[in-house]
N, C-alpha and C. Protein backbone atom coordinates (compact mmCIF):
# COMPACT_ATOMS: atom_id res chain seq x y z
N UNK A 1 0.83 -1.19 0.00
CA UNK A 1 0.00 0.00 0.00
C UNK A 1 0.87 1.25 0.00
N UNK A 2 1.94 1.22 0.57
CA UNK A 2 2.82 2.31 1.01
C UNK A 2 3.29 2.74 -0.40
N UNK A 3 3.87 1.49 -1.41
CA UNK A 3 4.85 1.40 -2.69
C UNK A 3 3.17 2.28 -3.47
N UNK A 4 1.99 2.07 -3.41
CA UNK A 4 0.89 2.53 -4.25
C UNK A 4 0.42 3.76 -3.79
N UNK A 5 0.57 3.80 -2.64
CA UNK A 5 0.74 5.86 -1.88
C UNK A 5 1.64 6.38 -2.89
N UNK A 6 3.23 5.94 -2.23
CA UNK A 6 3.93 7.00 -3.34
C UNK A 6 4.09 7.22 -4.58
N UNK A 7 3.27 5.79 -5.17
CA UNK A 7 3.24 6.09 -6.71
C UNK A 7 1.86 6.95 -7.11
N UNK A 8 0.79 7.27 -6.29
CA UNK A 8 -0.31 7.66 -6.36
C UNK A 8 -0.62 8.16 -7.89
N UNK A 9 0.00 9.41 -8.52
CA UNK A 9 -0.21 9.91 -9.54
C UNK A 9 -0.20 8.92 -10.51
N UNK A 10 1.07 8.21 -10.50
CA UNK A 10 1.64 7.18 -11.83
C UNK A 10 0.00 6.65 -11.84
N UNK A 11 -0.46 5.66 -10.66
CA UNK A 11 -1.66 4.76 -10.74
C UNK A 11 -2.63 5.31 -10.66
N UNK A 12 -3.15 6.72 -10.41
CA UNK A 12 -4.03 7.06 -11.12
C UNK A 12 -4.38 7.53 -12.63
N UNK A 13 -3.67 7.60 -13.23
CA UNK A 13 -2.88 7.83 -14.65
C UNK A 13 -3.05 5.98 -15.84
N UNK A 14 -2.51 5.96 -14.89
CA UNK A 14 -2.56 3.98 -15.44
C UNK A 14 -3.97 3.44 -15.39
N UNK A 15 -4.87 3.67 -14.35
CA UNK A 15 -5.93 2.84 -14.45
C UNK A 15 -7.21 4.28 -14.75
N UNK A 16 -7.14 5.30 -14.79
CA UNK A 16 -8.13 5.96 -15.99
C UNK A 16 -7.38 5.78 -17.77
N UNK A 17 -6.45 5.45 -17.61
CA UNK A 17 -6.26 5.31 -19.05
C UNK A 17 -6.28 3.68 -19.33
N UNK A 18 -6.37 3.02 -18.53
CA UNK A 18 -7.23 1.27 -18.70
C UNK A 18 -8.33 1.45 -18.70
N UNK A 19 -8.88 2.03 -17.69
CA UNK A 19 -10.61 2.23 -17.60
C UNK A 19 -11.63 2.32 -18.65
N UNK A 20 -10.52 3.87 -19.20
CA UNK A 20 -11.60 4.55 -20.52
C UNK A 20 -11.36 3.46 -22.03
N UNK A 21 -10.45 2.58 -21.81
CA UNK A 21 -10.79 1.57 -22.72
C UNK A 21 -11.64 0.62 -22.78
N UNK A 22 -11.90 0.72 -21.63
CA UNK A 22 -12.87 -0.60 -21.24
C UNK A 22 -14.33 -0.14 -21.15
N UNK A 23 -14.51 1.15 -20.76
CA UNK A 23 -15.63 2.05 -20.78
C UNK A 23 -16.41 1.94 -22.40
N UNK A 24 -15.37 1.82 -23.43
CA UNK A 24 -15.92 1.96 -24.47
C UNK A 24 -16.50 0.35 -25.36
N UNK A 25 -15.83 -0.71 -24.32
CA UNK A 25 -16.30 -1.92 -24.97
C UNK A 25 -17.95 -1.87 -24.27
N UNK A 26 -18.31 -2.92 -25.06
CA UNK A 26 -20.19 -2.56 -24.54
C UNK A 26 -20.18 -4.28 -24.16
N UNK A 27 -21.18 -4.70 -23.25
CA UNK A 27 -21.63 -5.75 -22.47
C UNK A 27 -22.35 -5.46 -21.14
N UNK A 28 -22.63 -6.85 -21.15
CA UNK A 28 -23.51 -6.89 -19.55
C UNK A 28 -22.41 -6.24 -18.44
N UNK A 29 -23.11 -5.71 -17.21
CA UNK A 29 -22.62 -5.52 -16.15
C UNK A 29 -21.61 -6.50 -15.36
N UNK A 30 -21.60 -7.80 -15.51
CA UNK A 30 -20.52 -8.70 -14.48
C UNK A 30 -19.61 -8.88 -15.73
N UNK A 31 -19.54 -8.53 -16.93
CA UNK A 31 -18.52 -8.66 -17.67
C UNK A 31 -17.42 -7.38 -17.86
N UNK A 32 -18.71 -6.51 -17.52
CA UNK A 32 -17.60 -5.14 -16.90
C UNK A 32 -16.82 -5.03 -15.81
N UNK A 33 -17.95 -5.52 -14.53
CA UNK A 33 -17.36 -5.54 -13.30
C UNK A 33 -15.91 -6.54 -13.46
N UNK A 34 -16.28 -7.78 -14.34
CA UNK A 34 -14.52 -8.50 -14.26
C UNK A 34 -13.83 -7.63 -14.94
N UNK A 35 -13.79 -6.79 -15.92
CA UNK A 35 -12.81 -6.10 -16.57
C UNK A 35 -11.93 -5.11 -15.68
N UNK A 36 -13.18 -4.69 -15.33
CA UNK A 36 -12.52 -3.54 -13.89
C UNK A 36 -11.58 -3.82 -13.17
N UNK A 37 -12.34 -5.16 -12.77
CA UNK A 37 -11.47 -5.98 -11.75
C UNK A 37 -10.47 -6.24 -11.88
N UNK A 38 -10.14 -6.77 -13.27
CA UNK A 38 -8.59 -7.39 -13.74
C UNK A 38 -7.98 -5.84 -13.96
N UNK A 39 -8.44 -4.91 -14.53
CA UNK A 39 -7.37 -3.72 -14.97
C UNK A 39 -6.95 -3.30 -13.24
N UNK A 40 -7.34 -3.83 -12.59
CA UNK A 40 -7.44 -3.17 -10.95
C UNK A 40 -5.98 -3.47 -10.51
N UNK A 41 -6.44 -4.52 -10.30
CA UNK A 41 -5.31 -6.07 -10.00
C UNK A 41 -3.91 -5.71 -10.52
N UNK A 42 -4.19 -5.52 -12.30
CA UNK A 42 -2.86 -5.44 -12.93
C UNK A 42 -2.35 -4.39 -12.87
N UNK A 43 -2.81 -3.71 -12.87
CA UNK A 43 -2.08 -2.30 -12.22
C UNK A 43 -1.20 -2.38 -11.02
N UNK A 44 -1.81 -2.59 -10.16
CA UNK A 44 -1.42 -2.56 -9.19
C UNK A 44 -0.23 -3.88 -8.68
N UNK A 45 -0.58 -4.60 -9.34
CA UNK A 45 0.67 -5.85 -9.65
C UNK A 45 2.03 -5.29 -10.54
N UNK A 46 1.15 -4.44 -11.31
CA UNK A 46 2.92 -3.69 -12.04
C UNK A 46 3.61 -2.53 -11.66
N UNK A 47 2.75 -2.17 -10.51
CA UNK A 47 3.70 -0.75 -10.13
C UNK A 47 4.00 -1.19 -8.65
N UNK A 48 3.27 -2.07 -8.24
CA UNK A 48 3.45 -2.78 -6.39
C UNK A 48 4.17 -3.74 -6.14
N UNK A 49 4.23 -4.42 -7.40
CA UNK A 49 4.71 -6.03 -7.65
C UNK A 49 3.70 -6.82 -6.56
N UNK A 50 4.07 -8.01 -7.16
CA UNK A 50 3.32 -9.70 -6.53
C UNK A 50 3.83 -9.89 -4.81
N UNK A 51 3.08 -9.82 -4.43
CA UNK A 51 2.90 -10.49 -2.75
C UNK A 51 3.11 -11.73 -2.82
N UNK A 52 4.15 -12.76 -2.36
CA UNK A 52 4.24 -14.31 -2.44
C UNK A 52 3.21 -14.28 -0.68
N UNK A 53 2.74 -15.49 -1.01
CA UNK A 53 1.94 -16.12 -0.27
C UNK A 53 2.26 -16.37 0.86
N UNK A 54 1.57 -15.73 1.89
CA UNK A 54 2.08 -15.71 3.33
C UNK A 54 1.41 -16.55 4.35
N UNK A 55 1.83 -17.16 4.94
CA UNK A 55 1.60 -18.36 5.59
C UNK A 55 0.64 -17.82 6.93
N UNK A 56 -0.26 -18.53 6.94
CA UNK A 56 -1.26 -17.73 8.57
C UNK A 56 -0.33 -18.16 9.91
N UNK A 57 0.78 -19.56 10.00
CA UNK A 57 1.11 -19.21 11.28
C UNK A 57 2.95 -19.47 11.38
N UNK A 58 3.53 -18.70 12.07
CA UNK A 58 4.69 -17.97 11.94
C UNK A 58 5.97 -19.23 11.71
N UNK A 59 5.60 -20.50 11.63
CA UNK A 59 6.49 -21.52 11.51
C UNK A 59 5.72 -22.61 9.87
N UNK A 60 5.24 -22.16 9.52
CA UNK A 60 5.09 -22.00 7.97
C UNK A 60 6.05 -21.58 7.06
N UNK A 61 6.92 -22.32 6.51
CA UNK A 61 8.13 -21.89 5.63
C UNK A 61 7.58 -21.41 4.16
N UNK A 62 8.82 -20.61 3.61
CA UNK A 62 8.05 -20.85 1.51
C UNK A 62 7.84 -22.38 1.43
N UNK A 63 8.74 -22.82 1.63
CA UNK A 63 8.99 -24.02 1.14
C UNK A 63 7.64 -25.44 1.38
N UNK A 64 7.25 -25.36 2.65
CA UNK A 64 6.43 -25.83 2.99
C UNK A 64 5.08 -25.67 1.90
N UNK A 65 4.92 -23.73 1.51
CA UNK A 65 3.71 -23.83 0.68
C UNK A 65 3.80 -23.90 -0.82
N UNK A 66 5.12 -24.58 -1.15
CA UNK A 66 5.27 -24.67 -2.64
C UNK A 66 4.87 -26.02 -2.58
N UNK A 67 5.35 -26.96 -1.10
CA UNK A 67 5.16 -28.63 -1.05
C UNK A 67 3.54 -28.66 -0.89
N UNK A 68 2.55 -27.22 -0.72
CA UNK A 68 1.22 -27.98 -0.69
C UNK A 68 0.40 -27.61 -1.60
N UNK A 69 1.61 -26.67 -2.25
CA UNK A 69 0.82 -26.68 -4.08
C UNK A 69 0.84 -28.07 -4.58
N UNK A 70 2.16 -28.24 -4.62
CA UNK A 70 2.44 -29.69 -5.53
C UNK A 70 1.16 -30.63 -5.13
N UNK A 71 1.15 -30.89 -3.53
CA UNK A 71 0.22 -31.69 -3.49
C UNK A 71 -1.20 -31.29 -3.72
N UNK A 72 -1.75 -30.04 -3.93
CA UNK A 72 -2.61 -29.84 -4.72
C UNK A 72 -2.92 -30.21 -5.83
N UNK A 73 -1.57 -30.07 -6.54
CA UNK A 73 -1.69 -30.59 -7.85
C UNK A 73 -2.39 -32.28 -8.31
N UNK A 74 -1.77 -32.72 -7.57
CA UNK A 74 -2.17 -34.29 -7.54
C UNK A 74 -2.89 -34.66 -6.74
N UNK A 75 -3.98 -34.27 -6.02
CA UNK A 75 -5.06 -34.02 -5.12
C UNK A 75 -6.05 -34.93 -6.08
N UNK A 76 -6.08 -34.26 -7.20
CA UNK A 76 -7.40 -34.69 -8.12
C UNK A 76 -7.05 -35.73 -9.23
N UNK A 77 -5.71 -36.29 -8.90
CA UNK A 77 -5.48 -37.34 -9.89
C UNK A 77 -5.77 -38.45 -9.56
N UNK A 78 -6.56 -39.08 -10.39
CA UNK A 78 -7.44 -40.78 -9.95
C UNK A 78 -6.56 -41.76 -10.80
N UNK A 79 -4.96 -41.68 -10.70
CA UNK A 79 -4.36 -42.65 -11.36
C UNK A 79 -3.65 -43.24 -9.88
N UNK A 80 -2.90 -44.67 -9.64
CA UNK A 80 -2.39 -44.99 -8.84
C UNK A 80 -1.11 -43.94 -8.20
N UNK A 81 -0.36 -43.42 -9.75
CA UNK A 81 1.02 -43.18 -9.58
C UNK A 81 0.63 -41.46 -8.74
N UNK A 82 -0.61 -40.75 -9.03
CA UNK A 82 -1.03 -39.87 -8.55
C UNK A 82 -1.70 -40.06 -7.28
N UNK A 83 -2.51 -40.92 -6.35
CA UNK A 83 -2.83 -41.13 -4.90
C UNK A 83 -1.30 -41.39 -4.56
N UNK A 84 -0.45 -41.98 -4.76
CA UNK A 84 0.75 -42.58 -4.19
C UNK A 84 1.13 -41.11 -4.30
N UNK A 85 2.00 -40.52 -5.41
CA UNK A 85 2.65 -38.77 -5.09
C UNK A 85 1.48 -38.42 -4.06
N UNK A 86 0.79 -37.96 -4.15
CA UNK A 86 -0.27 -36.83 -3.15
C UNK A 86 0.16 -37.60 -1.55
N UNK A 87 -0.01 -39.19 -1.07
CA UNK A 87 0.16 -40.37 -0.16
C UNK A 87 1.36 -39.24 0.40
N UNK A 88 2.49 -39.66 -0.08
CA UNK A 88 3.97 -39.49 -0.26
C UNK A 88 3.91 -37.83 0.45
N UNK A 89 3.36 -37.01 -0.57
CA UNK A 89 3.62 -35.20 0.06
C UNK A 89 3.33 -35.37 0.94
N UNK A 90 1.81 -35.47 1.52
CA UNK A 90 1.00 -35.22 2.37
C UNK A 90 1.76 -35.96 3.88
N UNK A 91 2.68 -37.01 3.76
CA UNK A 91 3.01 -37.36 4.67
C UNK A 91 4.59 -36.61 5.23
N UNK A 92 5.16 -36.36 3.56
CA UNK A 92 6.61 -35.46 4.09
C UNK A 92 5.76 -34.33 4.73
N UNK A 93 4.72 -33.68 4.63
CA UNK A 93 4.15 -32.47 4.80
C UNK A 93 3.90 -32.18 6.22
N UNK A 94 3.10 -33.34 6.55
CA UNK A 94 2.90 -33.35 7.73
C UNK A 94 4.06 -33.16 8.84
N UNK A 95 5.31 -34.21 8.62
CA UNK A 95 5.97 -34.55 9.30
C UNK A 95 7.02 -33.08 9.49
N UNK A 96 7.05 -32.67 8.30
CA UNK A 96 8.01 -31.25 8.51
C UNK A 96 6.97 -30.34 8.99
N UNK A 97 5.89 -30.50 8.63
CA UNK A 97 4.96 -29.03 9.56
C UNK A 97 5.17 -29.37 10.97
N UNK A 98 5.16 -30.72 11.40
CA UNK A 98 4.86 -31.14 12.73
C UNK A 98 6.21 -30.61 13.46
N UNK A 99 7.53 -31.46 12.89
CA UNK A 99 8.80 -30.69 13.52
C UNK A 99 8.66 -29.29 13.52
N UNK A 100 8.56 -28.49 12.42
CA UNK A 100 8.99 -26.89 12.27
C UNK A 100 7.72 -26.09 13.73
N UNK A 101 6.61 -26.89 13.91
CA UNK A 101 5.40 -26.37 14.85
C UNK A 101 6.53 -26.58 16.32
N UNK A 102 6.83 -28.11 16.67
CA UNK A 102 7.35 -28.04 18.05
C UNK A 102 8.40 -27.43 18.13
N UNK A 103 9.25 -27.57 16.79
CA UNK A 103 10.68 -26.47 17.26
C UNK A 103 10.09 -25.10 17.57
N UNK A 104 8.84 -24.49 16.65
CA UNK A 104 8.76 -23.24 17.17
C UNK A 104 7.89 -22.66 18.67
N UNK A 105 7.34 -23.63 19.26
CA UNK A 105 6.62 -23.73 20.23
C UNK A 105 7.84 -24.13 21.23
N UNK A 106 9.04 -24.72 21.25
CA UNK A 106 10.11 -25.08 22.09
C UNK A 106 10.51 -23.67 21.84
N UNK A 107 10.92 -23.05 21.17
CA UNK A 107 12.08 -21.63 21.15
C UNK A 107 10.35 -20.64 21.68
N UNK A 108 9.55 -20.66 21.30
CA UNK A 108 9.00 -19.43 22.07
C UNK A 108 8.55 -19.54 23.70
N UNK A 109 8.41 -20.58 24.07
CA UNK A 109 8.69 -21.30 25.14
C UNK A 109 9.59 -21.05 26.19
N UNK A 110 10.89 -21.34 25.44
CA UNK A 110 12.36 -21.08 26.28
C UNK A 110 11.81 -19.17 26.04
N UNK A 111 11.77 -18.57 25.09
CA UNK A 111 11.88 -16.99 25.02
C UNK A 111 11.09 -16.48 26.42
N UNK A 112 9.58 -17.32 26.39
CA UNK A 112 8.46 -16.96 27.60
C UNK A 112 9.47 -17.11 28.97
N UNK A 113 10.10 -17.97 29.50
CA UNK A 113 10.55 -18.40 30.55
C UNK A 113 11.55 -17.69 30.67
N UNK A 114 12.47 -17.00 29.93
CA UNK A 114 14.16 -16.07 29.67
C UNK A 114 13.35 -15.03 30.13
N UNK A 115 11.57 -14.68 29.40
CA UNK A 115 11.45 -13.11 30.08
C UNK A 115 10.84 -13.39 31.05
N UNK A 116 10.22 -14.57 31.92
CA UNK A 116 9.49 -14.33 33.11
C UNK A 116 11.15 -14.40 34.31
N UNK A 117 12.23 -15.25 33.91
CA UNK A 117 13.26 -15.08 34.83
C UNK A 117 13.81 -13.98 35.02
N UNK A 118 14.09 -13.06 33.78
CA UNK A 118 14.59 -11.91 33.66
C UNK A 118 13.34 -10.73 34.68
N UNK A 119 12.27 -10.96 34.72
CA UNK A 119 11.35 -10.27 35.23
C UNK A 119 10.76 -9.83 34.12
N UNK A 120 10.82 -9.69 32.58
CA UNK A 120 10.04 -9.05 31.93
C UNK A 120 8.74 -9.42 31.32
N UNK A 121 7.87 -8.90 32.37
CA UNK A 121 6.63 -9.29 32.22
C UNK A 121 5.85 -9.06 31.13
N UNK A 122 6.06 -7.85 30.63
CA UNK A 122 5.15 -7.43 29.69
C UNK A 122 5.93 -8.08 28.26
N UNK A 123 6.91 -8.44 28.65
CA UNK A 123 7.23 -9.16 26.95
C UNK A 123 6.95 -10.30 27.09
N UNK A 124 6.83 -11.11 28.18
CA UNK A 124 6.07 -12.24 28.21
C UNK A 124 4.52 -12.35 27.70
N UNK A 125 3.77 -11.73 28.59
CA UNK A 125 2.86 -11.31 28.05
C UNK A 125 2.15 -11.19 26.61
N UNK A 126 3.06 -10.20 26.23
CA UNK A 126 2.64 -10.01 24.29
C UNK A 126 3.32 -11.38 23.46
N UNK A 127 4.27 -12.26 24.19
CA UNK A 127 5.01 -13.07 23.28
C UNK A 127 3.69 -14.32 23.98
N UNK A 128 3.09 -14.19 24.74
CA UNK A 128 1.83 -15.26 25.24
C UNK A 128 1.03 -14.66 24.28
N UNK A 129 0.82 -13.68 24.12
CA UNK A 129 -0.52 -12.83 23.22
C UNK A 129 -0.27 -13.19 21.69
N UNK A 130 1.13 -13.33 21.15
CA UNK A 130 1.38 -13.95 20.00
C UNK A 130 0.94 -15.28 19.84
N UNK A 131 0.71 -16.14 20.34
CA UNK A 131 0.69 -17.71 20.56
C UNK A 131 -0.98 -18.38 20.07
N UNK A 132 -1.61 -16.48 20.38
CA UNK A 132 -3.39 -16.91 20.34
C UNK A 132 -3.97 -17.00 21.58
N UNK A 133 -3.46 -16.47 22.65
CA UNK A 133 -3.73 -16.76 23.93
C UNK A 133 -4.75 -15.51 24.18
N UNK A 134 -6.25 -15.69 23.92
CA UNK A 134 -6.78 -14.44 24.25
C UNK A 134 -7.45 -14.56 25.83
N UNK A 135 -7.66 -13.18 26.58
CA UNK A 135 -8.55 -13.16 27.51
C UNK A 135 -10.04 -13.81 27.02
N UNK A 136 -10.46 -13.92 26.31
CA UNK A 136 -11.57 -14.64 26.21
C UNK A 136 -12.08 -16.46 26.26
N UNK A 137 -11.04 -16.25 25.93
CA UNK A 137 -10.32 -18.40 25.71
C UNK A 137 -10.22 -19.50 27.46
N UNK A 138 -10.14 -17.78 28.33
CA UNK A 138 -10.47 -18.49 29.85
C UNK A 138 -11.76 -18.74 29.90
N UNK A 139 -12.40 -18.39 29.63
CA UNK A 139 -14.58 -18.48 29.93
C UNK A 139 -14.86 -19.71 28.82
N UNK A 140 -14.98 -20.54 29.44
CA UNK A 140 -15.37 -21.99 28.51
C UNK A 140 -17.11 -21.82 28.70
N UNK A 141 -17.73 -21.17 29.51
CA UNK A 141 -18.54 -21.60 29.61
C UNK A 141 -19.78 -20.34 29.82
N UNK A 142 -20.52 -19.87 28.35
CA UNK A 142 -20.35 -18.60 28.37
C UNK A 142 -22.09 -18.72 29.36
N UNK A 143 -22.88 -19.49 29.20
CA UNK A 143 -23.92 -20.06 30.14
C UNK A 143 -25.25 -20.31 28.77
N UNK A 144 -26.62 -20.59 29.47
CA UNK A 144 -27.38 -20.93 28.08
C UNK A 144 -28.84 -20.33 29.11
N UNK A 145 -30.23 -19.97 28.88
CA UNK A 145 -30.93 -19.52 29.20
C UNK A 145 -32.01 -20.55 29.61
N UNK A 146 -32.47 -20.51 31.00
CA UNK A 146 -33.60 -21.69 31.22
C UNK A 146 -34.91 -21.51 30.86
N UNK A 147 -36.12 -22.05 31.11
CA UNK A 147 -37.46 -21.62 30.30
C UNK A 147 -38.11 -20.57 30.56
N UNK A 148 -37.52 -20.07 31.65
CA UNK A 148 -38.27 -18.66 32.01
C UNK A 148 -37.42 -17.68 31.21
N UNK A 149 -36.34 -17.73 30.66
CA UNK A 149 -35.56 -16.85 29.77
C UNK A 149 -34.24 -16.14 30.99
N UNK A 150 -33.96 -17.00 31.86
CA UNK A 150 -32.61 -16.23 32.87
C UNK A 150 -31.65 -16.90 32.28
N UNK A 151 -30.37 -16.31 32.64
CA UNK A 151 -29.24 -16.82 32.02
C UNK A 151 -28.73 -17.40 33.32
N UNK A 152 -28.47 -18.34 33.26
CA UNK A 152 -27.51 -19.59 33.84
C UNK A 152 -26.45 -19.99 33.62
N UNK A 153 -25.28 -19.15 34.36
CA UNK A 153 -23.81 -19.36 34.26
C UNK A 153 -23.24 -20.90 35.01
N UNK A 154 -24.05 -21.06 35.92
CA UNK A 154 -22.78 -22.47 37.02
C UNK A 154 -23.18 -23.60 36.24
N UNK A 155 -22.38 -24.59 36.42
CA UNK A 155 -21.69 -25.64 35.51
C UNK A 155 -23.18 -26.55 36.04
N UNK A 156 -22.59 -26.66 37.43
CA UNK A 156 -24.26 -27.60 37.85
C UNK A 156 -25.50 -27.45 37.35
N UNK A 157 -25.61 -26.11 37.32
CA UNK A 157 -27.36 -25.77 36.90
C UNK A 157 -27.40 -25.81 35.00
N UNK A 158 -26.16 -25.80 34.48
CA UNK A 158 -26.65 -25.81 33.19
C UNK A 158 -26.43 -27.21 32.93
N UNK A 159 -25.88 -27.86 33.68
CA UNK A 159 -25.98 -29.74 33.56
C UNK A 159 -27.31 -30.21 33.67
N UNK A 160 -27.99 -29.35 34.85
CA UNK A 160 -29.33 -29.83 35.38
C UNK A 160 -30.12 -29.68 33.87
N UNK A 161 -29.94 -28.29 33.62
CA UNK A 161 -30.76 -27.72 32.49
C UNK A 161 -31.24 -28.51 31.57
N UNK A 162 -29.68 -29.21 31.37
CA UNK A 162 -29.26 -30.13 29.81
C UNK A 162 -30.01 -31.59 30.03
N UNK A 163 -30.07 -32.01 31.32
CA UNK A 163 -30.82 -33.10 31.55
C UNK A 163 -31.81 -32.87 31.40
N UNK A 164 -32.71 -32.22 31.85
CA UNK A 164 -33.98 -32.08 31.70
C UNK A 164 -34.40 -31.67 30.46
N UNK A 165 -33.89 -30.81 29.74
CA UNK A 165 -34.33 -30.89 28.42
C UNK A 165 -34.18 -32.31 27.74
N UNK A 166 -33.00 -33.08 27.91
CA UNK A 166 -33.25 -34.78 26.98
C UNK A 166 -34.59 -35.40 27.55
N UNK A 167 -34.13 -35.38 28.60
CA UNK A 167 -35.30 -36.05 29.17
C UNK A 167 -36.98 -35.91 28.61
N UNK A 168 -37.03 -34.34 28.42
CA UNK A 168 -38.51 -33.83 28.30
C UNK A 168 -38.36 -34.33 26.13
N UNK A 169 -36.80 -34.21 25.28
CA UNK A 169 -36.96 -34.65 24.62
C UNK A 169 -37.54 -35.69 23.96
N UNK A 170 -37.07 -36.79 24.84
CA UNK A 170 -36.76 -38.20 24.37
C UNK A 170 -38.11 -39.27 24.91
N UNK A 171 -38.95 -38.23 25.90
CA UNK A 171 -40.12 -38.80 26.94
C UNK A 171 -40.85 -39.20 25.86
């Protein structure tokens, strides 16, 4: 976004002079809307360049998501020699996601414990807050409403609850 800020002028320049070409072809509306779309894209792919594909969690290598293209690739092949490749990735895949997950859960681990010895709490903290650890993830049990319409938080009374509704189910 930053590289398409400072080019601002260039790309506004580039995509009214894509636009008004496309303005002048005639068709339905979703054949415009894709035109738009693609002059959008390419623009902005030639003055921003290509984003490679970023992994949602932080021990996700390139490498890992080129190994789950491939096995994409052969996902949909109904020949033997194709279940066997896809067999084959899917199991190197696993096995290196699985190492690269505990090595990185061992090093942020040791990092959590270096800042709770050191005393630094608050980098503990945000390096716990990195992990997915939200304040909300403590409350398992957010409660469910009985027939008069009250909300019922304790574990006992919404057990009771749950019985008696099978019960009145299944009678």
């Amino acid at each position: 976004m930053e590289k398409l800020y400072a080019q601002r002028q260039r790309v506004q320049d580039t995509l009214e002079e894509k636009l008004s070409a496309i303005e002048c072809e005639s068709g339905n509306a979703e054949v415009q809307l894709k035109n738009i779309k693609e002059c959008v894209l390419d623009t902005i792919s030639d003055l921003a360049g290509k984003v490679e594909k970023r992994a949602r969690r932080p021990w996700i290598t390139q490498e890992m998501i080129s190994k789950m293209d491939e096995r994409r690739k052969w996902k949909n092949v109904n020949t033997e020699e194709g279940r066997r490749n896809y067999r084959r990735l899917r199991n190197e895949l696993k096995r290196h996601t699985e190492k690269a997950k505990k090595e990185y859960l061992e090093n942020t681990r040791t990092e959590i414990m270096e800042f709770y010895r050191t005393g630094r709490y608050d980098l503990m903290y945000m390096k716990t807050k990195e992990l997915g650890w939200r304040e909300t993830q403590g409350i398992q049990n957010i409660g469910i409403k009985d027939s008069q319409g009250n909300s019922i938080v304790d574990q006992k009374h919404v057990l009771k609850i749950w019985e008696n509704y099978v019960t009145e189910l299944y009678d």
